[in-house]
Protein backbone atom coordinates (compact mmCIF):
# COMPACT_ATOMS: atom_id res chain seq x y z
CA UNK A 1 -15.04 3.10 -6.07
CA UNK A 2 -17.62 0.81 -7.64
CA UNK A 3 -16.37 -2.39 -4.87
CA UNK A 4 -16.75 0.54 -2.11
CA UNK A 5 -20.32 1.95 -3.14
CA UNK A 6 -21.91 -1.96 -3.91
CA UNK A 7 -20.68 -2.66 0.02
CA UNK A 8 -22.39 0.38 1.15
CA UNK A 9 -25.02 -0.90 -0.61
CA UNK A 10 -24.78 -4.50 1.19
CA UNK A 11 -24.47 -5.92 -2.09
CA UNK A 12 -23.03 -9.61 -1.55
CA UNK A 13 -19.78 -9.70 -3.66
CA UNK A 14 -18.30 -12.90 -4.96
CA UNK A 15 -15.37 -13.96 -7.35
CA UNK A 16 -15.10 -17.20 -9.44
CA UNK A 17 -12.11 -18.78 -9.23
CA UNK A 18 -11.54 -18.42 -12.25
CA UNK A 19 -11.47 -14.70 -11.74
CA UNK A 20 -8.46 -15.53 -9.53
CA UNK A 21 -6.50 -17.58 -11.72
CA UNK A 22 -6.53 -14.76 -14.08
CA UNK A 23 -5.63 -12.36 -11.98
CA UNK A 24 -2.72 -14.79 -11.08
CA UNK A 25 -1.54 -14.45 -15.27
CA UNK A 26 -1.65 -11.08 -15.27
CA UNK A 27 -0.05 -10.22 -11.84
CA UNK A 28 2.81 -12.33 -12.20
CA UNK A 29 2.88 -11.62 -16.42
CA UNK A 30 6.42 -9.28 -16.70
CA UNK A 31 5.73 -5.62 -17.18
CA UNK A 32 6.85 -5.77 -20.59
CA UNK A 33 4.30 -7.83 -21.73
CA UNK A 34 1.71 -6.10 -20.96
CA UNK A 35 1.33 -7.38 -16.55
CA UNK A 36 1.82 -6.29 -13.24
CA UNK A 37 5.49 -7.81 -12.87
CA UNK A 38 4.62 -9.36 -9.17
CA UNK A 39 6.44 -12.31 -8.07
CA UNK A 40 4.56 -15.69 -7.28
CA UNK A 41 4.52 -14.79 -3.62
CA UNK A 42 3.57 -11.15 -3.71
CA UNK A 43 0.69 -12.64 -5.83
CA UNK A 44 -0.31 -15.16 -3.41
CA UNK A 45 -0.58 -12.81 -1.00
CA UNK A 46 -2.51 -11.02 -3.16
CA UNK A 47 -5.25 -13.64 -3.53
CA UNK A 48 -5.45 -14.57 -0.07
CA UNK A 49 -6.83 -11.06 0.32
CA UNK A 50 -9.12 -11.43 -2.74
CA UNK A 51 -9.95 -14.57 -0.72
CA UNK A 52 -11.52 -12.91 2.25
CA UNK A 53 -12.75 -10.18 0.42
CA UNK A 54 -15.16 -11.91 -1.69
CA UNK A 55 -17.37 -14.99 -1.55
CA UNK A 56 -15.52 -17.56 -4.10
CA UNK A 57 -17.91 -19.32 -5.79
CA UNK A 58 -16.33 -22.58 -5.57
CA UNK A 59 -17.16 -25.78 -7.86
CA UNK A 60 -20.71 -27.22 -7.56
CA UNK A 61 -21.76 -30.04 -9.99
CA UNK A 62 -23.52 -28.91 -13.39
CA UNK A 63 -21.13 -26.01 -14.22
CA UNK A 64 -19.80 -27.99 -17.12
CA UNK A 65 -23.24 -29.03 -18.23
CA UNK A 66 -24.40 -25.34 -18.03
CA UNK A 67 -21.41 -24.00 -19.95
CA UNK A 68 -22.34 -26.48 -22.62
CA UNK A 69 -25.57 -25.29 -23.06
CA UNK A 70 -24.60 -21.60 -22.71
CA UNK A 71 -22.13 -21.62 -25.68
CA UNK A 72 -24.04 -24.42 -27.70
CA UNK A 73 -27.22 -22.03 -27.35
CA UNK A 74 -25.44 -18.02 -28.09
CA UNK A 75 -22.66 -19.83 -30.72
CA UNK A 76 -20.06 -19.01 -28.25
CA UNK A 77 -16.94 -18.67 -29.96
CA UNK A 78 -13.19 -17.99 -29.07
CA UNK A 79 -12.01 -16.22 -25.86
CA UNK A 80 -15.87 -15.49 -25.17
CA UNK A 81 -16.02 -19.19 -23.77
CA UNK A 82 -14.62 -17.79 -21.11
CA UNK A 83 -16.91 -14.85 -20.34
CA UNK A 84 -19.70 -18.00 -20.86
CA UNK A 85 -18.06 -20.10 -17.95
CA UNK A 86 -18.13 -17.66 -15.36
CA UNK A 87 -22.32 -17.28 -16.26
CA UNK A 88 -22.35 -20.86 -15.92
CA UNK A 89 -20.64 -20.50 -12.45
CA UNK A 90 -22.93 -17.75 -11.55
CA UNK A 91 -25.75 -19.55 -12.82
CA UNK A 92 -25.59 -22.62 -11.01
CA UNK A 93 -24.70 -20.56 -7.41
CA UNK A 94 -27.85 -18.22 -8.16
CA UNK A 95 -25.88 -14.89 -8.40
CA UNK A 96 -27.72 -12.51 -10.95
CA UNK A 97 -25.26 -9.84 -11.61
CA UNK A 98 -21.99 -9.28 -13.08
CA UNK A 99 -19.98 -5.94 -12.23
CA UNK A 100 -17.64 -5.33 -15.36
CA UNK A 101 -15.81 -2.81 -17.71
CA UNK A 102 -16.62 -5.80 -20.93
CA UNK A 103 -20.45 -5.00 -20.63
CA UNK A 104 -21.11 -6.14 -24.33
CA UNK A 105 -19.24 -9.26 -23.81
CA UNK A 106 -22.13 -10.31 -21.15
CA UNK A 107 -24.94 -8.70 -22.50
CA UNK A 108 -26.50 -11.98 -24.70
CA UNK A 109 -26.86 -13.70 -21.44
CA UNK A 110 -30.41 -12.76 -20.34
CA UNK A 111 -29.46 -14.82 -17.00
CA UNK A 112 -27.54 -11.96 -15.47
CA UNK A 113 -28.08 -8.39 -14.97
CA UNK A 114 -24.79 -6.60 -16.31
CA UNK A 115 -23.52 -3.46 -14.45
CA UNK A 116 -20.72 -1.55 -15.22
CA UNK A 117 -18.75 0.39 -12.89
CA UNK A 118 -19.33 3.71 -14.05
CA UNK A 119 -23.03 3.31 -13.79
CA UNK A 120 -22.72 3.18 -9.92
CA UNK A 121 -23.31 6.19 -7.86
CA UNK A 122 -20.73 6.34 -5.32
């Protein structure tokens, strides 16, 4: 409902492609362990529709260099070198805000605006 209301909205949305390769884990992760169960294909389906849904903020020079400085500066550690990368990434393409359900993950990174999706009025 949150994707639906930011389109109303005209809101440009965009993916990293990171975003996409970790969609990939999960979706094609068995159900057991804690995934979707989809086979390879299903999945690349999948992301050829995530593909044309959003812009995908591919790789520009400086991402690496901005990452650096991101977790060098907010002593980044662990898995939340990830949530740093994909500020780099939007850093470096100019987007401004992130829409997620990790809010507090995002929130030391005065560089983006972070929304979560139940603060958006359908």
């Amino acid at each position: 409902m949150a994707l639906a209301a930011l389109r109303r909205q005209e809101s440009e949305l965009c993916v990293a492609p990171q975003n996409l390769v970790e969609f990939w884990v999960v979706a094609t992760r068995p159900i057991a362990e804690n995934g979707l169960g989809m086979s390879p294909l299903m999945t690349a389906g999948e992301v050829r529709v995530l593909r044309d849904l959003f812009r995908v903020l591919e790789g520009k020079s400086g991402i690496a260099e901005a990452w650096e400085k991101l977790v060098s500066v907010h002593l980044v550690s662990g898995k939340l070198a990830h949530d740093a990368h994909l500020v780099s990434v939007m850093n470096v393409h100019g987007v401004r805000r992130i829409l997620t359900f990790n809010g507090a993950d995002f929130r030391r990174y005065d560089s983006v605006e972070v929304i979560v999706p139940s603060s958006i009025h359908t």
